[in-house]
N, C-alpha and C. Protein backbone atom coordinates (compact mmCIF):
# COMPACT_ATOMS: atom_id res chain seq x y z
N UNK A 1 -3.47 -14.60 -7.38
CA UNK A 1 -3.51 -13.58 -6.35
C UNK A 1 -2.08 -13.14 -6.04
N UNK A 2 -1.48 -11.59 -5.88
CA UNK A 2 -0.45 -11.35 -5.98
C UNK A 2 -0.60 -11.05 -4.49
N UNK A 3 0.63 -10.96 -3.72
CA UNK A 3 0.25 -10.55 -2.16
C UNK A 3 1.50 -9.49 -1.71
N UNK A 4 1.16 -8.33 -1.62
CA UNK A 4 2.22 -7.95 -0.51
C UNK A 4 2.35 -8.06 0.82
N UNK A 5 3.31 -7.88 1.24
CA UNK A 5 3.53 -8.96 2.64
C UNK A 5 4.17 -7.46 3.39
N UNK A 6 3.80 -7.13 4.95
CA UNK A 6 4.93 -5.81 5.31
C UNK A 6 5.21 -6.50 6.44
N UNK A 7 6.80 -6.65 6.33
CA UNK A 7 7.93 -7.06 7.18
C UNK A 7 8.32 -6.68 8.37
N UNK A 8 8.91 -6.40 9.19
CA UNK A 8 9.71 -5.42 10.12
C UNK A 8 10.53 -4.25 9.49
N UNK A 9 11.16 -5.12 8.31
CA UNK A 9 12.21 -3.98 7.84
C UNK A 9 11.74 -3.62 6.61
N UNK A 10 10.91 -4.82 5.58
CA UNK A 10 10.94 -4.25 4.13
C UNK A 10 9.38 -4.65 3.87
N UNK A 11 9.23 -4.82 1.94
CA UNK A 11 8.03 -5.48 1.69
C UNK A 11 8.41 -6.08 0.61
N UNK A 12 7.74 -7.49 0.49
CA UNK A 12 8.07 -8.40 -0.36
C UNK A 12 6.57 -8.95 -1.11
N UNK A 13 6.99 -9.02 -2.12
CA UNK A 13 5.75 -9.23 -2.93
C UNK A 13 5.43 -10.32 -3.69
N UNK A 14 4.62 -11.19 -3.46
CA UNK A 14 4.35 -12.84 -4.10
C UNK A 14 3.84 -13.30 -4.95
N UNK A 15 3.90 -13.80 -5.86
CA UNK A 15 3.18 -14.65 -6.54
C UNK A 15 1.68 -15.05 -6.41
N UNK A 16 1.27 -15.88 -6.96
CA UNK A 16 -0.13 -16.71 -6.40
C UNK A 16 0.61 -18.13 -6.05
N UNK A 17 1.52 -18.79 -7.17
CA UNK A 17 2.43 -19.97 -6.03
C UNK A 17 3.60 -19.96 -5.28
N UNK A 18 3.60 -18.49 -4.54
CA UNK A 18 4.62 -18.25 -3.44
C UNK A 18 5.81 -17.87 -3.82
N UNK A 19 5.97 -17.67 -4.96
CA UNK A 19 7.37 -17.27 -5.65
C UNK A 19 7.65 -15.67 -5.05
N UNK A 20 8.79 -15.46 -4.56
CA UNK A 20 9.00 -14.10 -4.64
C UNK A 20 9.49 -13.28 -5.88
N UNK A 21 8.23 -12.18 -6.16
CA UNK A 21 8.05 -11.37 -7.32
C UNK A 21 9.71 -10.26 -7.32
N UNK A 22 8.86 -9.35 -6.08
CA UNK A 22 9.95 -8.64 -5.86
C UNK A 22 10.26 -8.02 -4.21
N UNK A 23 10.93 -7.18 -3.76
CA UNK A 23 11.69 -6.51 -2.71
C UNK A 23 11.77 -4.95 -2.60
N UNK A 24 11.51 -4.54 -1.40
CA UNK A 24 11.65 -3.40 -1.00
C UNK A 24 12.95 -3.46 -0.80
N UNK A 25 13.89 -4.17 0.04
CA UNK A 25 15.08 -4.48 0.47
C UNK A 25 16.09 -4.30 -0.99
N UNK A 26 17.32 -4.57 -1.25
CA UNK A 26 18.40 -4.27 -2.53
C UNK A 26 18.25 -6.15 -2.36
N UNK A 27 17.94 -6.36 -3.45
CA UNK A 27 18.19 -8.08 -3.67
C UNK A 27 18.36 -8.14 -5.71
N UNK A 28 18.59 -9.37 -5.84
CA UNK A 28 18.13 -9.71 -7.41
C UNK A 28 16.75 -9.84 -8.02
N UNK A 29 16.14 -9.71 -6.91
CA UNK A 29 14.39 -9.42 -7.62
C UNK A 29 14.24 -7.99 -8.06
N UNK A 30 12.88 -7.53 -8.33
CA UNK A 30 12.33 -6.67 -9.06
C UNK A 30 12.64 -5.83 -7.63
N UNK A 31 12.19 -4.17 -8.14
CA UNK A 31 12.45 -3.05 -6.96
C UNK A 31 11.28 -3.19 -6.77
N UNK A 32 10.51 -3.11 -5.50
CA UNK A 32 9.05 -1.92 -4.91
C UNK A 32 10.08 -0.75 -4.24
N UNK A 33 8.72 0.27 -4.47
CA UNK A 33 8.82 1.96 -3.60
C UNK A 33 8.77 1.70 -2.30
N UNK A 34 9.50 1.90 -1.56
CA UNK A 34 8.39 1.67 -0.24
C UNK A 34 7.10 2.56 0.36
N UNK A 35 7.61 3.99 -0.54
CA UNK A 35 6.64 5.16 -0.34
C UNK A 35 5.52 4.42 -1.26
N UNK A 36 5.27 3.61 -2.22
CA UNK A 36 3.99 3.03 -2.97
C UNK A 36 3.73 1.84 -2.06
N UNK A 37 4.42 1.23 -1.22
CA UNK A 37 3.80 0.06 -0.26
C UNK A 37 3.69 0.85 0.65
N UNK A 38 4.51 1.62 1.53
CA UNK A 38 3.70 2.54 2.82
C UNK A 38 1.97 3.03 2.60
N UNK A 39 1.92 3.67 1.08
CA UNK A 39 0.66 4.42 0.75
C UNK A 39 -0.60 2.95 0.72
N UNK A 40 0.06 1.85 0.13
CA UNK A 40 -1.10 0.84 0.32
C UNK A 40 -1.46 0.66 1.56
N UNK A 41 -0.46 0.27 2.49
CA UNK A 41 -0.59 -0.15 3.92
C UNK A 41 -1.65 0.85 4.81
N UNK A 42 -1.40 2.62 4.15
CA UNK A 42 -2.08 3.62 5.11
C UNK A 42 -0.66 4.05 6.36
N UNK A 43 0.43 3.81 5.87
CA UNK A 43 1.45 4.53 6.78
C UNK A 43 1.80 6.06 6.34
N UNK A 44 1.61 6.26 7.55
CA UNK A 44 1.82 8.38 7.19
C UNK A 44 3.38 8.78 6.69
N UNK A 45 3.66 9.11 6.04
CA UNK A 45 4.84 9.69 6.17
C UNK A 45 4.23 10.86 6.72
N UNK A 46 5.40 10.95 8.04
CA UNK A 46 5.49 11.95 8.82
C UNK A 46 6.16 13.14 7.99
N UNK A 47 7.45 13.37 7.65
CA UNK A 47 8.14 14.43 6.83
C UNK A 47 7.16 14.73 6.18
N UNK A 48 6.22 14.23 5.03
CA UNK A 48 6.09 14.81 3.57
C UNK A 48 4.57 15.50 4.49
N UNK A 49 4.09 15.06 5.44
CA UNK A 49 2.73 15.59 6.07
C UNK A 49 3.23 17.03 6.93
N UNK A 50 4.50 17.43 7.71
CA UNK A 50 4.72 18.36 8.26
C UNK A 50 5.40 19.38 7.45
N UNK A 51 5.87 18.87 5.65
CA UNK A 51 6.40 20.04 4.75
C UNK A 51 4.57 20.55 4.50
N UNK A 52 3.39 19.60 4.26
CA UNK A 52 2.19 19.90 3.84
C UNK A 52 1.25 21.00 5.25
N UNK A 53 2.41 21.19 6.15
CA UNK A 53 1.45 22.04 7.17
C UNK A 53 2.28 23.86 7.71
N UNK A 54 1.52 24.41 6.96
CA UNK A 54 2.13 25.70 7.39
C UNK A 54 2.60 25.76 8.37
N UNK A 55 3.53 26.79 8.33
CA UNK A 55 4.28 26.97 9.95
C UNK A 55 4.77 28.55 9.40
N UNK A 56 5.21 29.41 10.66
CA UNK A 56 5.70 30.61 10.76
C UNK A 56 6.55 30.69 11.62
N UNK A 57 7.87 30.62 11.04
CA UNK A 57 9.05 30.62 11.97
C UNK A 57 9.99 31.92 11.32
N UNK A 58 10.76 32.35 12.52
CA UNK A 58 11.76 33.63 12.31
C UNK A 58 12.81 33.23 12.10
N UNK A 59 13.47 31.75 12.37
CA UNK A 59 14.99 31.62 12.03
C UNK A 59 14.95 30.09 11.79
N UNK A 60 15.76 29.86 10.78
CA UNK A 60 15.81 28.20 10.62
C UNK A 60 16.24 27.25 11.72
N UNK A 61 16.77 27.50 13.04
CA UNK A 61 17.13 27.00 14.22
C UNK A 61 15.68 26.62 14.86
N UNK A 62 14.60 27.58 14.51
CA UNK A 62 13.08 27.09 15.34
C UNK A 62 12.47 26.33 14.20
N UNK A 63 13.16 26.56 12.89
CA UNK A 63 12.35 25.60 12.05
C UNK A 63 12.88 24.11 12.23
N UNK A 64 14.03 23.96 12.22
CA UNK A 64 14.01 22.44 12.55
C UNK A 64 14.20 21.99 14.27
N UNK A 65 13.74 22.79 15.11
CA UNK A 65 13.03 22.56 16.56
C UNK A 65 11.55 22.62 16.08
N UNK A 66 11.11 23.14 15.57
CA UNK A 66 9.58 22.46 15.01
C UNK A 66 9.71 21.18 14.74
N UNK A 67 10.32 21.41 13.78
CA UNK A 67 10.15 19.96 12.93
C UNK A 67 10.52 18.54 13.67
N UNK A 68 11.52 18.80 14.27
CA UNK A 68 11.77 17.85 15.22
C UNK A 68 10.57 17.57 16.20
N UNK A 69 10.22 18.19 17.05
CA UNK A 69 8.85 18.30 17.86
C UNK A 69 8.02 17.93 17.20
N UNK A 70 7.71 17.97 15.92
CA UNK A 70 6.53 17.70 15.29
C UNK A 70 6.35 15.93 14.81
N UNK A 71 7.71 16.12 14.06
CA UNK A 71 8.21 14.13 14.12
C UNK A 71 7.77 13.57 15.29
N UNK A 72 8.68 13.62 16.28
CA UNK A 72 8.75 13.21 17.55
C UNK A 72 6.83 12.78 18.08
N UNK A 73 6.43 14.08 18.33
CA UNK A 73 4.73 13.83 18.53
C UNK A 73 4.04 13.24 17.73
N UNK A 74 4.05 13.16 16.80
CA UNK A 74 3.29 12.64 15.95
C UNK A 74 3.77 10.89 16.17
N UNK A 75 4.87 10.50 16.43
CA UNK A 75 4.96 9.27 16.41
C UNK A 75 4.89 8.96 17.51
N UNK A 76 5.22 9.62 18.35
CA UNK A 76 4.43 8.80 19.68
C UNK A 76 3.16 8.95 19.95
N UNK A 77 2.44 9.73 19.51
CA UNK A 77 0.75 9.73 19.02
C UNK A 77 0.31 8.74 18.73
N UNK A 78 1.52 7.96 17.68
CA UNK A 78 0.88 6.72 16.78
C UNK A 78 0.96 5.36 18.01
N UNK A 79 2.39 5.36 18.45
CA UNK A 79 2.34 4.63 19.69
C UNK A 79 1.73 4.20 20.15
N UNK A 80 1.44 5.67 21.11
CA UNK A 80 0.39 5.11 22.04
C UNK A 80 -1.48 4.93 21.57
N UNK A 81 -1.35 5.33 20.66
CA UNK A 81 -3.00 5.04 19.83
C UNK A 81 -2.83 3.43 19.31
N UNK A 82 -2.11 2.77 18.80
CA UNK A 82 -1.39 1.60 18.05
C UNK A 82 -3.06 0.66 18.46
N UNK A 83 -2.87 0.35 19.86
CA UNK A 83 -4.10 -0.64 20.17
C UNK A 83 -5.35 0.12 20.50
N UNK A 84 -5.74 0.93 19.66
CA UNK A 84 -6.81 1.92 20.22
C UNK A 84 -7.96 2.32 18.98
N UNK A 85 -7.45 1.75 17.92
CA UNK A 85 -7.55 1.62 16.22
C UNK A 85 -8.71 1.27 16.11
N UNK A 86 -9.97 1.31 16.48
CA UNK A 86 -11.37 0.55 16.15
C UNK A 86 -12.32 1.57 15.80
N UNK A 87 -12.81 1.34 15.05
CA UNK A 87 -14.12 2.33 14.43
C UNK A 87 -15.16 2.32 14.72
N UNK A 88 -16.42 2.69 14.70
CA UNK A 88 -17.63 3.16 15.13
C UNK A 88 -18.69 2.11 14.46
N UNK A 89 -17.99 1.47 13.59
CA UNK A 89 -18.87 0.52 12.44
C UNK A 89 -18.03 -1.02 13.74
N UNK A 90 -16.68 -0.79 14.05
CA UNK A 90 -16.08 -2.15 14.69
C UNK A 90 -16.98 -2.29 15.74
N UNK A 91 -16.95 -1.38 16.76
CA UNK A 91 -17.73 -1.24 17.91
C UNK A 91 -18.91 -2.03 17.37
N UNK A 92 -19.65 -1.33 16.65
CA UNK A 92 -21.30 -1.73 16.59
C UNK A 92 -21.54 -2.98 16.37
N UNK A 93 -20.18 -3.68 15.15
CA UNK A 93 -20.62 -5.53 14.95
C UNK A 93 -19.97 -6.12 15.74
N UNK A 94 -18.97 -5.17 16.88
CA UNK A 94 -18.53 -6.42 17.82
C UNK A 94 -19.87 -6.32 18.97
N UNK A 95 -20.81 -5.23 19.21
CA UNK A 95 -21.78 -5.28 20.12
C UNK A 95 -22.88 -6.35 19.24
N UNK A 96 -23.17 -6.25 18.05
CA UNK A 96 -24.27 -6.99 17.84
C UNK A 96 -23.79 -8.27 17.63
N UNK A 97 -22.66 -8.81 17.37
CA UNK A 97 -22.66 -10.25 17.28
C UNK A 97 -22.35 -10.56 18.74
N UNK A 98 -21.95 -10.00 19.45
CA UNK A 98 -21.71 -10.48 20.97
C UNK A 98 -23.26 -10.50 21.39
N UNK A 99 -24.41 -9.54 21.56
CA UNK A 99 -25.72 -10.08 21.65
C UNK A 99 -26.33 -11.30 20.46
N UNK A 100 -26.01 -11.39 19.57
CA UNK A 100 -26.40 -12.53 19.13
C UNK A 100 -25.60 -13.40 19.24
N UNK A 101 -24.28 -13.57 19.69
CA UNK A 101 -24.02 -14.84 19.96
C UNK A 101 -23.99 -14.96 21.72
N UNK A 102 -24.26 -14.29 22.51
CA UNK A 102 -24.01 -14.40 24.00
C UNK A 102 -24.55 -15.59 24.67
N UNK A 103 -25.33 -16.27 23.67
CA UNK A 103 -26.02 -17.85 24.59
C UNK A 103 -25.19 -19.04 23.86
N UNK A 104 -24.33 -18.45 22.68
CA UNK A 104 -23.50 -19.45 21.88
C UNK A 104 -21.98 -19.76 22.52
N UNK A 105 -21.38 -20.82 22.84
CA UNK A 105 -20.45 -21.26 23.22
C UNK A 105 -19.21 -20.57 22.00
N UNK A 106 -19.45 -20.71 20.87
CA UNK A 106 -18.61 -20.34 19.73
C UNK A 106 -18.01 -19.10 19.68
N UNK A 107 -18.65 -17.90 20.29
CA UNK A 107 -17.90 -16.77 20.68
C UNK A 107 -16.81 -15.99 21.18
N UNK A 108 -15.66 -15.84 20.49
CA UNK A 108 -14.64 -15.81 21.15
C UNK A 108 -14.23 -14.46 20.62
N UNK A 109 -14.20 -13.44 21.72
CA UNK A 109 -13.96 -11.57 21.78
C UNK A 109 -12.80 -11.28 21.35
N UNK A 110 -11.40 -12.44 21.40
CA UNK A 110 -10.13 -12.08 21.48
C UNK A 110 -9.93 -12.56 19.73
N UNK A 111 -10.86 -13.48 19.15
CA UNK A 111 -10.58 -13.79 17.72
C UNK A 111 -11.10 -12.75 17.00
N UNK A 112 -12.30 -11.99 17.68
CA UNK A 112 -12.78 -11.18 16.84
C UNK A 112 -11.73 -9.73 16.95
N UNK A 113 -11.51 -9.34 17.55
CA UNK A 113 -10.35 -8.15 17.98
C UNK A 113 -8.97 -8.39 17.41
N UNK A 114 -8.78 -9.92 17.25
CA UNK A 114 -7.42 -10.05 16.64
C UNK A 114 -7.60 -9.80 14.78
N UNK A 115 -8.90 -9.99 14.39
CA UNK A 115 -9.51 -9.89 13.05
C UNK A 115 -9.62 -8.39 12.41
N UNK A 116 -9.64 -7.31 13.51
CA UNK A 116 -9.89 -6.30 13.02
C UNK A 116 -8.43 -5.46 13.13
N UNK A 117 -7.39 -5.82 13.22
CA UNK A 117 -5.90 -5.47 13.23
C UNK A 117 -5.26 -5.46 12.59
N UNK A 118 -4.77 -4.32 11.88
CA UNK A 118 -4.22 -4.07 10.84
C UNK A 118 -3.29 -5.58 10.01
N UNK A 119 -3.89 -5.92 8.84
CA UNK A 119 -2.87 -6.71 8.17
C UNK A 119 -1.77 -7.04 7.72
N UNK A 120 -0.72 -7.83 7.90
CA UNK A 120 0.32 -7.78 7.52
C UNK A 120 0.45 -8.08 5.56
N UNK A 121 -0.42 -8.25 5.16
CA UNK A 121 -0.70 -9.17 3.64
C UNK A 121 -2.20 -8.17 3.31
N UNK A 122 -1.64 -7.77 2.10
CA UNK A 122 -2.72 -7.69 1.32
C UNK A 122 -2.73 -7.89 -0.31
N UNK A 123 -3.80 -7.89 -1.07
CA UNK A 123 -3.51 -8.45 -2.25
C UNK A 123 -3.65 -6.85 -3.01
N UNK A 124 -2.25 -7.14 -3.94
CA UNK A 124 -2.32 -6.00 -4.67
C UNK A 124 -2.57 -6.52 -6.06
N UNK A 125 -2.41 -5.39 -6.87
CA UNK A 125 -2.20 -5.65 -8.98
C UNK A 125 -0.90 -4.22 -8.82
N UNK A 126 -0.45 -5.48 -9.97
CA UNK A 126 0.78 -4.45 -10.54
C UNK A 126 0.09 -3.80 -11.80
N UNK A 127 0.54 -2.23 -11.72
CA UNK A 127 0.27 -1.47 -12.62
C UNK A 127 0.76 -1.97 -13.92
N UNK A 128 -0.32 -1.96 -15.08
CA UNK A 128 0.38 -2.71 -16.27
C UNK A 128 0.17 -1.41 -17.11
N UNK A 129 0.82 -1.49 -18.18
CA UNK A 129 1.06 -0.61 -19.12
C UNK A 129 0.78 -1.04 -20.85
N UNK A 130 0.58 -0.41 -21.73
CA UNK A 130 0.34 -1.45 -23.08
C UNK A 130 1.50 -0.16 -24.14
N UNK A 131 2.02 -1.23 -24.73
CA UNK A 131 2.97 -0.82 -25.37
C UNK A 131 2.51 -1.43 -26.90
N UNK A 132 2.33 -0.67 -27.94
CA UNK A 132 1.93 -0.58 -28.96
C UNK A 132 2.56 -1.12 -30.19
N UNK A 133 2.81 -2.08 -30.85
CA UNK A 133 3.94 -2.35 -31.64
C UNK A 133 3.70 -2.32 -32.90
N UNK A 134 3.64 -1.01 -34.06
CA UNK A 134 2.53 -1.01 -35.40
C UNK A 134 3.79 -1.33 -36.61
N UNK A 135 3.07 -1.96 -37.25
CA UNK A 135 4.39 -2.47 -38.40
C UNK A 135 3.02 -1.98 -39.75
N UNK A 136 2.48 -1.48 -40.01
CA UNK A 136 1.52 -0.76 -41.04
C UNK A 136 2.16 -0.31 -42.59
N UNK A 137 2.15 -0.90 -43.24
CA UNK A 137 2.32 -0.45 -44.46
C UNK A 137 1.88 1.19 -45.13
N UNK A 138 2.60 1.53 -45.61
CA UNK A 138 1.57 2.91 -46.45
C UNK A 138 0.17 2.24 -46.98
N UNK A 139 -0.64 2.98 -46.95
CA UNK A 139 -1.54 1.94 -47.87
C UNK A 139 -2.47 1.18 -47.12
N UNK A 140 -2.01 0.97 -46.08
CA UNK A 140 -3.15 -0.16 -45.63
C UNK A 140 -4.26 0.65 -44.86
N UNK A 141 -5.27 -1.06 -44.76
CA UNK A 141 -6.66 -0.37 -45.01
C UNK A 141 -6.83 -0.62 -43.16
N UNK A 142 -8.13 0.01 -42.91
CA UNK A 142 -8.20 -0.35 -41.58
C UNK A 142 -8.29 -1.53 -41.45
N UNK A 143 -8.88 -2.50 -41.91
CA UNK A 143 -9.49 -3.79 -41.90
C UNK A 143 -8.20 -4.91 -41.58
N UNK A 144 -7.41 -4.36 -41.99
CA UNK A 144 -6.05 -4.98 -42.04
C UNK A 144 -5.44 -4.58 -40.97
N UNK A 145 -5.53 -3.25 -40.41
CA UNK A 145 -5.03 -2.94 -39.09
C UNK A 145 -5.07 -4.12 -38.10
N UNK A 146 -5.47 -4.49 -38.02
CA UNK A 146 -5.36 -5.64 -36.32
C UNK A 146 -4.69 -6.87 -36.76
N UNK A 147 -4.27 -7.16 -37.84
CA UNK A 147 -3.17 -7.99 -38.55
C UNK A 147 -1.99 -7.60 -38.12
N UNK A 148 -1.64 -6.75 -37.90
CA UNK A 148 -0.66 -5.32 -38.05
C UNK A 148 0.30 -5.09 -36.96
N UNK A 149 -0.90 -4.76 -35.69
CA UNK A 149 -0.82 -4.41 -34.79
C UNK A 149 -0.61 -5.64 -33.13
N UNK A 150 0.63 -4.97 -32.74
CA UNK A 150 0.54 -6.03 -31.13
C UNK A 150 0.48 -4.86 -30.50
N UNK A 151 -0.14 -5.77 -29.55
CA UNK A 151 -0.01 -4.94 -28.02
C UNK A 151 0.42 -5.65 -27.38
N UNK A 152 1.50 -5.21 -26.11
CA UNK A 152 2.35 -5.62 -25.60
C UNK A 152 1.89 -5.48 -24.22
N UNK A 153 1.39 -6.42 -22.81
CA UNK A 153 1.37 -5.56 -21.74
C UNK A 153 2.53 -5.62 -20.63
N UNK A 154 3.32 -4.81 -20.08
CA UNK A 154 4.30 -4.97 -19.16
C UNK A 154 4.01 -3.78 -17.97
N UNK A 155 4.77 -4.53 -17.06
CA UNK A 155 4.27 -3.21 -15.84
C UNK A 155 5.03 -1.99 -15.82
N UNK A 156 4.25 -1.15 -15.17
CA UNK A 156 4.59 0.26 -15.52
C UNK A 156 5.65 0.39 -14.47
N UNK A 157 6.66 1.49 -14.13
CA UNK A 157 7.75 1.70 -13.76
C UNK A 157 7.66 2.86 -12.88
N UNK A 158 7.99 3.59 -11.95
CA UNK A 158 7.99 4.39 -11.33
C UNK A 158 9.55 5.26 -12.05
N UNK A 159 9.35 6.60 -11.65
CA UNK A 159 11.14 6.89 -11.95
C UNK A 159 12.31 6.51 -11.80
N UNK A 160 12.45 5.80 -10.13
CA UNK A 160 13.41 4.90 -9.95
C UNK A 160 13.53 3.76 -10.27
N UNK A 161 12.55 3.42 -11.41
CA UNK A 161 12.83 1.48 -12.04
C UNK A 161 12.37 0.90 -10.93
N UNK A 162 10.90 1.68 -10.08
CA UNK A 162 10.59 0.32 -9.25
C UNK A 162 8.84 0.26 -9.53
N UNK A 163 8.33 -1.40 -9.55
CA UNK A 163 6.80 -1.67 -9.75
C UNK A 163 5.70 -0.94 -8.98
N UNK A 164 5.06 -0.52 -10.28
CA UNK A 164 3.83 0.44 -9.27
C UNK A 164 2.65 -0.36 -8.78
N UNK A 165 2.60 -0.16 -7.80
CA UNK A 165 1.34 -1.31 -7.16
C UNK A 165 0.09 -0.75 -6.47
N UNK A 166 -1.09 -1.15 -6.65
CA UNK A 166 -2.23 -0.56 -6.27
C UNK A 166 -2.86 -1.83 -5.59
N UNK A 167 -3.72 -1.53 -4.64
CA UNK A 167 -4.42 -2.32 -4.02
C UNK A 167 -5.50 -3.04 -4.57
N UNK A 168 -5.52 -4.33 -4.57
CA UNK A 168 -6.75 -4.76 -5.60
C UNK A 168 -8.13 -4.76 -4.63
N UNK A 169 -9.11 -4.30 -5.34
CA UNK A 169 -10.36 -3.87 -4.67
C UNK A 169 -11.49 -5.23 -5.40
């Protein structure tokens, strides 16, 4: 199980026996994106969402007083929503296990609420890639092909030389 982990400042990515893989941070491990760990986590980039929203402005002085205003709200949106995060499916199994457990001593509202809060760890897969290695003679027959032939798998690379990571489902 590989785990990414999100930090205060970075994201660090593990092993299955705890080894650190690699770093969001500049270290001697491998690079992560942080824009490919933000996108696992579900963090908005604010910028790349307010270039994605039309606007009609007359002078570039109201365009970045938009833009500013628009940053600004949007993250204190997130703020103050932060503990407010529960869904319509959370609601319903925290109402039905609270009626089925309401005569049970074992019930505890604050374990179940602390359960549905965003994770700091989740398990990802690194994008792998297969690299083809054919050493084939003129001449040869198919049958002989897989004699021939390696495949190589290594992980795939983003443009900046950092590991692409997807969420394992």
């Amino acid at each position: 199980m590989i785990t990414l982990v999100k930090r205060q400042d970075r994201y660090d990515l593990y092993n299955t026996d705890g080894a650190k893989i690699a770093s969001s941070a500049k270290n001697p491990f491998g690079k992560l994106s942080k824009e490919n760990c933000d996108s696992i986590f579900g963090v908005v980039d604010v910028e790349k969402l307010f270039l994605e929203t039309p606007h009609t402005v007359d002078n570039e002085e109201d365009y970045w007083k938009i833009r500013a205003g628009y940053i600004t709200g949007f993250n204190k949106a997130m703020e103050l929503q932060k503990d407010k995060l529960f869904t319509e499916n959370d609601i319903a199994r925290a109402f039905i296990q609270g009626v089925y457990t309401k005569d049970k001593i074992h019930y505890n509202k604050e374990k179940y609420i602390q359960s549905l809060k965003q994770s700091t760890e989740i398990e990802v897969e690194i994008v792998m890639g297969d690299i083809l290695d054919t050493k084939l003679s003129v001449g040869a027959i198919s049958i002989q092909y897989a004699n021939y032939v390696t495949i190589t798998r290594t992980p795939k690379l983003d443009e900046n030389g950092c590991l692409i990571l997807k969420k394992k489902i």
